[in-house]
C-alpha atoms as a PDB file:
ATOM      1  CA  UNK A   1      39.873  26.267   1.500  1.00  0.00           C
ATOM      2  CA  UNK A   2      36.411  26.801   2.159  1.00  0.00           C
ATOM      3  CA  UNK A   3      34.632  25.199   5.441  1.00  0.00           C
ATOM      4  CA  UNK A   4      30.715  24.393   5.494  1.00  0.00           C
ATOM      5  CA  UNK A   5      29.761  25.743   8.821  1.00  0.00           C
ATOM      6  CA  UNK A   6      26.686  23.930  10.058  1.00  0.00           C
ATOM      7  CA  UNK A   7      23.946  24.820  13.369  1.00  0.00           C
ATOM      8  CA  UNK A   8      23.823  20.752  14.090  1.00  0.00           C
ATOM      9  CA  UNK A   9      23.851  17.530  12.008  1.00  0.00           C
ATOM     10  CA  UNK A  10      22.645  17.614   8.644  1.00  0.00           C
ATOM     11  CA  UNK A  11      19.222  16.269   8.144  1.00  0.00           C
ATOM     12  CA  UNK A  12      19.655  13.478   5.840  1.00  0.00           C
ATOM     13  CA  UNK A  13      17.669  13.272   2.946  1.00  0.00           C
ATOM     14  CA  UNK A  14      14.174  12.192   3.167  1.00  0.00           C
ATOM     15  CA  UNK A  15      14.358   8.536   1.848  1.00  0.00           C
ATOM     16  CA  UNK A  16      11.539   6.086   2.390  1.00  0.00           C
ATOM     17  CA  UNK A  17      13.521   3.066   4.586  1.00  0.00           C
ATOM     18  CA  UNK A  18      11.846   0.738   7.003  1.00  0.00           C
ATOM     19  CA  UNK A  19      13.914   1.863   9.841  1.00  0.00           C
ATOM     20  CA  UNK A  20      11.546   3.589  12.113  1.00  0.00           C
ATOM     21  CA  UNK A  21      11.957   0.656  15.165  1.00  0.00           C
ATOM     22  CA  UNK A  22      12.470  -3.046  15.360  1.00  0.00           C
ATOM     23  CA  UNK A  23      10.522  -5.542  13.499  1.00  0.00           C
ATOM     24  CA  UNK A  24       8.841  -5.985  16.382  1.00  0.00           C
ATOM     25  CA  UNK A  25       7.643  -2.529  17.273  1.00  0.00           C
ATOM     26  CA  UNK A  26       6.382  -2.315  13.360  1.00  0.00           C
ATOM     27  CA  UNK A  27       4.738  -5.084  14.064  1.00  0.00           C
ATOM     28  CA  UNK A  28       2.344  -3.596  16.877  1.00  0.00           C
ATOM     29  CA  UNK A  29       2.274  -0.602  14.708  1.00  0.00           C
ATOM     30  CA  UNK A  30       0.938  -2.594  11.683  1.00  0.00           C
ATOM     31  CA  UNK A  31      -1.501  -4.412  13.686  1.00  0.00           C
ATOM     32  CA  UNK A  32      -2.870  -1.363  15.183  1.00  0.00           C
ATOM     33  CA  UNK A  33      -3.708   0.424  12.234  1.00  0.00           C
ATOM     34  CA  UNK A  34      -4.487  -1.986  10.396  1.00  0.00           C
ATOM     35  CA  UNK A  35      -6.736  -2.911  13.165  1.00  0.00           C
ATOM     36  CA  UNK A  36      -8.123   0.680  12.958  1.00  0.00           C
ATOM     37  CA  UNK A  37      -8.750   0.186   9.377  1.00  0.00           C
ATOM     38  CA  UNK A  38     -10.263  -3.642   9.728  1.00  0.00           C
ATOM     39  CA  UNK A  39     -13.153  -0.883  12.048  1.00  0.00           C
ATOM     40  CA  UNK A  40     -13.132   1.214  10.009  1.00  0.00           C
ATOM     41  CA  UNK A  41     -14.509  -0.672   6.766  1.00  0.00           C
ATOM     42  CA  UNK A  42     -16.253  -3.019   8.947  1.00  0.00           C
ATOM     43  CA  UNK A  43     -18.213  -0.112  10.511  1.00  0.00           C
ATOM     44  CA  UNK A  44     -18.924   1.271   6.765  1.00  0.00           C
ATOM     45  CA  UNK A  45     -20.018  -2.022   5.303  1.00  0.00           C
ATOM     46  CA  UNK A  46     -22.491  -2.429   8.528  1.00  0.00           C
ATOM     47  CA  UNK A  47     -23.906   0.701   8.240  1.00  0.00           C
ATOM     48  CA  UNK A  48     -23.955   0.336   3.885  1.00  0.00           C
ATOM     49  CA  UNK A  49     -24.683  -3.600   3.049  1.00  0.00           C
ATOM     50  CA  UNK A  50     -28.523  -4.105   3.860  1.00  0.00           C
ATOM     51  CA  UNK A  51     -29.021  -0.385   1.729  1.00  0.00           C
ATOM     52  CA  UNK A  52     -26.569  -1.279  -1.366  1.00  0.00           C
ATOM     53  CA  UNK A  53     -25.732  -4.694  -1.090  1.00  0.00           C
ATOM     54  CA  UNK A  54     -22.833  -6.824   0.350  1.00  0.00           C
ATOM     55  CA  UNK A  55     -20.698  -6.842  -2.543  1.00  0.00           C
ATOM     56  CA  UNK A  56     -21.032  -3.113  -3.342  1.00  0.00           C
ATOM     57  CA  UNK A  57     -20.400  -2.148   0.229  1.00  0.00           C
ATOM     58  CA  UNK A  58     -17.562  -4.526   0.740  1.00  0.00           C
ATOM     59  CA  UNK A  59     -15.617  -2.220  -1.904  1.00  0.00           C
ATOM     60  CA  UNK A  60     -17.074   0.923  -0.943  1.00  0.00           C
ATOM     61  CA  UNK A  61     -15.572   0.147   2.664  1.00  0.00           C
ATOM     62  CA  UNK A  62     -12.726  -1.682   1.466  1.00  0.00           C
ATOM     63  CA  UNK A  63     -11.736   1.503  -0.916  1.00  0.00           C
ATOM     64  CA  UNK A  64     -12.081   4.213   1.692  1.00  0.00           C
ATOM     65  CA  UNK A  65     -10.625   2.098   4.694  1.00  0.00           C
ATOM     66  CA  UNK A  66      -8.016   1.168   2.030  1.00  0.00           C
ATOM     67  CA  UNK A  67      -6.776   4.783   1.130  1.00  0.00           C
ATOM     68  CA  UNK A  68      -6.488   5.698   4.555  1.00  0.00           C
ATOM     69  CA  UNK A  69      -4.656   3.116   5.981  1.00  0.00           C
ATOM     70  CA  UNK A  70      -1.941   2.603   3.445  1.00  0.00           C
ATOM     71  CA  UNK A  71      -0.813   6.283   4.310  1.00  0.00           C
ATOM     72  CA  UNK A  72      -1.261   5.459   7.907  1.00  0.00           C
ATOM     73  CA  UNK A  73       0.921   2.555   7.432  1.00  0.00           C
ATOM     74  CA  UNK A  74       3.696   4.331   5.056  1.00  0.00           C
ATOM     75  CA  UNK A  75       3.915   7.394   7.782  1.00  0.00           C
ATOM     76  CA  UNK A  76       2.949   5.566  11.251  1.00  0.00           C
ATOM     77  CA  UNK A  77       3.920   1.841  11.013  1.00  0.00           C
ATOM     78  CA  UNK A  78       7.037   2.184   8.623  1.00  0.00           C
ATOM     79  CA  UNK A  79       8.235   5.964   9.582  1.00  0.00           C
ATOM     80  CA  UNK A  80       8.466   7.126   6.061  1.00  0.00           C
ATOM     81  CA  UNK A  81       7.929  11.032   5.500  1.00  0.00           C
ATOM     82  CA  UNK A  82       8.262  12.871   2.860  1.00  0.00           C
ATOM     83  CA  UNK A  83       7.111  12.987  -1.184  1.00  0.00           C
ATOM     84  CA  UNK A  84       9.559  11.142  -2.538  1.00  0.00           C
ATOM     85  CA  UNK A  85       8.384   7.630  -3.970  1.00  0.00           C
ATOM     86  CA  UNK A  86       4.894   8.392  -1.918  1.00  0.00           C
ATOM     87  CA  UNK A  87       2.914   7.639  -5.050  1.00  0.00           C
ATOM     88  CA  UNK A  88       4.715   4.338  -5.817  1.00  0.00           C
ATOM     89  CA  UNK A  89       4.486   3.746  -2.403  1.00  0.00           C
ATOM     90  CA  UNK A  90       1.042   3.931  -2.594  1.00  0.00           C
ATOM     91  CA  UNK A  91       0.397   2.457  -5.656  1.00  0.00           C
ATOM     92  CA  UNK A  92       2.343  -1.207  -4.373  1.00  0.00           C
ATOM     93  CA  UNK A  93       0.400  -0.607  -0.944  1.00  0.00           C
ATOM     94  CA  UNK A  94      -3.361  -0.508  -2.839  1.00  0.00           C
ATOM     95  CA  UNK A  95      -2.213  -3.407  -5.174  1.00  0.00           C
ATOM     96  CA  UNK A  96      -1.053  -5.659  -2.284  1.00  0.00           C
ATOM     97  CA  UNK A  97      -5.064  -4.472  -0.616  1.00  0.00           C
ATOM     98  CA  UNK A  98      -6.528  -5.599  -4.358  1.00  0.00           C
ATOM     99  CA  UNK A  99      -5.827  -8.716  -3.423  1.00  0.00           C
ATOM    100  CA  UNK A 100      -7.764  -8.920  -0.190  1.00  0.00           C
ATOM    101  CA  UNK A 101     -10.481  -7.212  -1.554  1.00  0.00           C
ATOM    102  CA  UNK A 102     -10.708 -10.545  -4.647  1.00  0.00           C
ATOM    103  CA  UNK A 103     -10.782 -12.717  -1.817  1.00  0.00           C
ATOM    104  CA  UNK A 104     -12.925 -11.246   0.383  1.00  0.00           C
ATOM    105  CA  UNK A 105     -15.193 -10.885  -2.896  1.00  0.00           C
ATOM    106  CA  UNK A 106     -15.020 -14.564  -3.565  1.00  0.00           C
ATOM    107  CA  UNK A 107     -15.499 -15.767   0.010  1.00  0.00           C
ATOM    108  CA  UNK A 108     -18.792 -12.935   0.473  1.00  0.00           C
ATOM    109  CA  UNK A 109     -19.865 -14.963  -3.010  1.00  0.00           C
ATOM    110  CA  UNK A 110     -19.840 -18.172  -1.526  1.00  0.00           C
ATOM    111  CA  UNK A 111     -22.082 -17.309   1.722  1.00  0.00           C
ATOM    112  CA  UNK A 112     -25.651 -17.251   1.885  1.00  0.00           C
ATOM    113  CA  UNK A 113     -25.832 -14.555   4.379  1.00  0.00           C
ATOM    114  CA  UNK A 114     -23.407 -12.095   3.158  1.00  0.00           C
ATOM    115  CA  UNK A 115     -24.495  -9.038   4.375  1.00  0.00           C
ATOM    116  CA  UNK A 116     -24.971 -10.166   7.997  1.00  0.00           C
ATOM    117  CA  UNK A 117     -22.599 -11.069  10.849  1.00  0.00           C
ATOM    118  CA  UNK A 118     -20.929 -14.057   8.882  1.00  0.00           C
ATOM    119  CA  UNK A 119     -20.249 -11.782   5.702  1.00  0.00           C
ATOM    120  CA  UNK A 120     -18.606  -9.085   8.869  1.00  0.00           C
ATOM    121  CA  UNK A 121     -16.581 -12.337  10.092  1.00  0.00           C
ATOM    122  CA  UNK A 122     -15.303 -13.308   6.729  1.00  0.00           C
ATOM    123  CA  UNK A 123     -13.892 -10.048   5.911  1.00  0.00           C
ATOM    124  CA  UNK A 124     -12.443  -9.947   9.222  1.00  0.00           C
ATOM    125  CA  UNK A 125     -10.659 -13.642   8.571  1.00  0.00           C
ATOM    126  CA  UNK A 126     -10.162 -12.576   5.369  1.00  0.00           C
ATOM    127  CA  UNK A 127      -8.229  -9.226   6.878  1.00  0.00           C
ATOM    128  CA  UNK A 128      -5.948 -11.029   9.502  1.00  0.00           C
ATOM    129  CA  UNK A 129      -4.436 -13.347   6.742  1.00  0.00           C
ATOM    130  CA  UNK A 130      -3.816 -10.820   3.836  1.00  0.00           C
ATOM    131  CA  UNK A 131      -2.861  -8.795   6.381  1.00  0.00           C
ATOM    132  CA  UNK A 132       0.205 -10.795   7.678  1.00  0.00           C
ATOM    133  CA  UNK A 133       1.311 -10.717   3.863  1.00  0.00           C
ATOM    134  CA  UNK A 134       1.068  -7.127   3.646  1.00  0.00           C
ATOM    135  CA  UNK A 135       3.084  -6.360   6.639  1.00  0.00           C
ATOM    136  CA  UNK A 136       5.914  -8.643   5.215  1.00  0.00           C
ATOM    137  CA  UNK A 137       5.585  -7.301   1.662  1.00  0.00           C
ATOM    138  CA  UNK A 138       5.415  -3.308   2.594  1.00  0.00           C
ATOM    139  CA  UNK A 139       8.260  -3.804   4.795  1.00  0.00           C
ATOM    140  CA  UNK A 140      10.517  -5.524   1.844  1.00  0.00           C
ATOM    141  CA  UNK A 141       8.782  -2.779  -0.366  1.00  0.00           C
ATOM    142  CA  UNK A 142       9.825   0.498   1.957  1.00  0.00           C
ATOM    143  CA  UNK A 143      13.010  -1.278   2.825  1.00  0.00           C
ATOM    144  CA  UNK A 144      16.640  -0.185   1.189  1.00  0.00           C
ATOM    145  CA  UNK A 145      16.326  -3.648  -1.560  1.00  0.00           C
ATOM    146  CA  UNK A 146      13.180  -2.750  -2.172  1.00  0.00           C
ATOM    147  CA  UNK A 147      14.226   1.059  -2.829  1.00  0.00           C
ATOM    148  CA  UNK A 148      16.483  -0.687  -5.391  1.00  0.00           C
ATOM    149  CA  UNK A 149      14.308  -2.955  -6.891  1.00  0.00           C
ATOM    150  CA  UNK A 150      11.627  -0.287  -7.001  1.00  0.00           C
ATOM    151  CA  UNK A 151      14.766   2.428  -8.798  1.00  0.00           C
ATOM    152  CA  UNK A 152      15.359  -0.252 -11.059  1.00  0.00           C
ATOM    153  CA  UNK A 153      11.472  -0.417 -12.190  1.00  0.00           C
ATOM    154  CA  UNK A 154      11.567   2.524 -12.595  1.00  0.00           C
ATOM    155  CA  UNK A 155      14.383   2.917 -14.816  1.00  0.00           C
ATOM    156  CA  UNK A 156      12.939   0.095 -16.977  1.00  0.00           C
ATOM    157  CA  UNK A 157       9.654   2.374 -17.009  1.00  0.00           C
ATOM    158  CA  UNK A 158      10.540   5.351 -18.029  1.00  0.00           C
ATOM    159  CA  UNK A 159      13.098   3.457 -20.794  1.00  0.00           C
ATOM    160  CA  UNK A 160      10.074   1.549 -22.019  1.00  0.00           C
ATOM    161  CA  UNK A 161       7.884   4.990 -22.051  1.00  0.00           C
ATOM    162  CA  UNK A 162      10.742   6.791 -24.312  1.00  0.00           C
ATOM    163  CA  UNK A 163      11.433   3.781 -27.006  1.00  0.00           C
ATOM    164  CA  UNK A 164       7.416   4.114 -27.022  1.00  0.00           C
ATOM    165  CA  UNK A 165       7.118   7.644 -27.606  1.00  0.00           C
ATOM    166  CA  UNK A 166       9.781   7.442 -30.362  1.00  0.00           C
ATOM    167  CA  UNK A 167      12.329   9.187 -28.643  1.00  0.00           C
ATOM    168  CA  UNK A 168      14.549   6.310 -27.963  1.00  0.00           C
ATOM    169  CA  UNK A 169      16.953   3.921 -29.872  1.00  0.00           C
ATOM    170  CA  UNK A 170      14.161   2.044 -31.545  1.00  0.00           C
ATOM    171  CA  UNK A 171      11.994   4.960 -32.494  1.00  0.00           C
ATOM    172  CA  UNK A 172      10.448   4.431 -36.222  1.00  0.00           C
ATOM    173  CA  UNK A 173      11.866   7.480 -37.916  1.00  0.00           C
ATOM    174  CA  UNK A 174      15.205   6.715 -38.360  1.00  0.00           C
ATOM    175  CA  UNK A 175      17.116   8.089 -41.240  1.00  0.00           C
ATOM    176  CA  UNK A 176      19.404   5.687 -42.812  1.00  0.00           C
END
C-alpha cells in the first residue's frame, strides 16, 4: 500500500469563496475600498470635467476607478486569489458598476451644474447606494451558490457555443 507523505496540510485548491472574515469585517473592507475608489474617480473627474466635459469625465473616472477596484474588491474585501474564474469574476463585478455608471449618467443629465460640486455630490450619492447593492451581489456572486450558479452558466455557455459552431447535436450537416 502506498502512503502520501506530506511536509504540512495540503493547500486546498484555489477556489474563489467569500470566506475571507465575517460579513461584518467584509463589510469595512468593502466600504474602504470602495471608498478608495469613490476618491479615486472623484479626484479624476475634478481634475478632467471643466477640460472634457462632465459626462465624458464621469466615464473616464468611472472606467479607471472601476477596473481597479473590482480587483481590489475580489482580492482585498472578498479574499479570493488565484486565476481561476478571475475573468468572470470580473466581468459580473464591471456589469454590476455599469449600472452605477447609467445612473450616475442620468442624474449628471438632469443637473444644471454638472461639472461642479453638485455633479461631485451626485456621483458620490449615486456611489453609496449602488454601492450597498454591489457588496450584497459580489458576495452572493464569489460565494459557494454563486460558484454553482456561475458553473452552471457556464455549462449552458459553452453548450450554446458548440450547437452554434456545428459541433453539437443540432449542427446542420447531419447525414441521414
Amino acid at each position: 500500500m502506498t502512503q502520501l507523505i506530506t511536509s504540512g496540510p495540503v493547500p486546498a485548491p484555489s477556489t474563489p469563496v467569500a470566506i475571507s472574515g465575517t460579513i461584518r469585517a467584509q463589510g469595512i473592507r468593502f466600504v474602504g475600498v470602495g471608498s478608495a475608489g469613490t476618491i479615486l474617480q472623484l479626484g479624476l473627474y475634478a481634475a478632467t470635467a471643466t477640460f472634457i466635459g462632465a459626462q465624458v469625465a464621469s466615464i473616464a473616472s468611472w472606467l479607471v476607478s472601476t477596473l481597479v477596484t473590482n480587483a481590489t474588491h475580489r482580492a482585498v474585501t472578498f479574499g479570493v486569489h488565484g486565476t481561476r474564474r478571475n475573468r468572470s469574476d470580473q466581468l459580473v463585478a464591471f456589469l454590476t458598476c455599469v449600472v452605477g455608471l447609467l445612473i450616475t449618467s442620468l442624474v449628471l443629465s438632469e443637473l444644471s451644474d454638472a461639472d461642479g460640486l453638485s455633479g461631485v455630490i451626485a456621483i458620490l450619492a449615486v456611489n453609496t447606494i449602488v454601492g450597498a447593492a454591489r457588496f450584497v451581489g459580489m458576495r452572493w456572486w464569489l460565494s459557494a451558490s454563486g460558484q454553482r450558479f456561475g458553473s452552471r452558466l457556464g455549462s449552458v455557455a459553452s453548450a450554446i457555443r458548440v450547437v452554434l459552431r456545428g459541433h453539437g447535436p443540432i449542427s446542420s450537416e447531419r447525414s441521414w
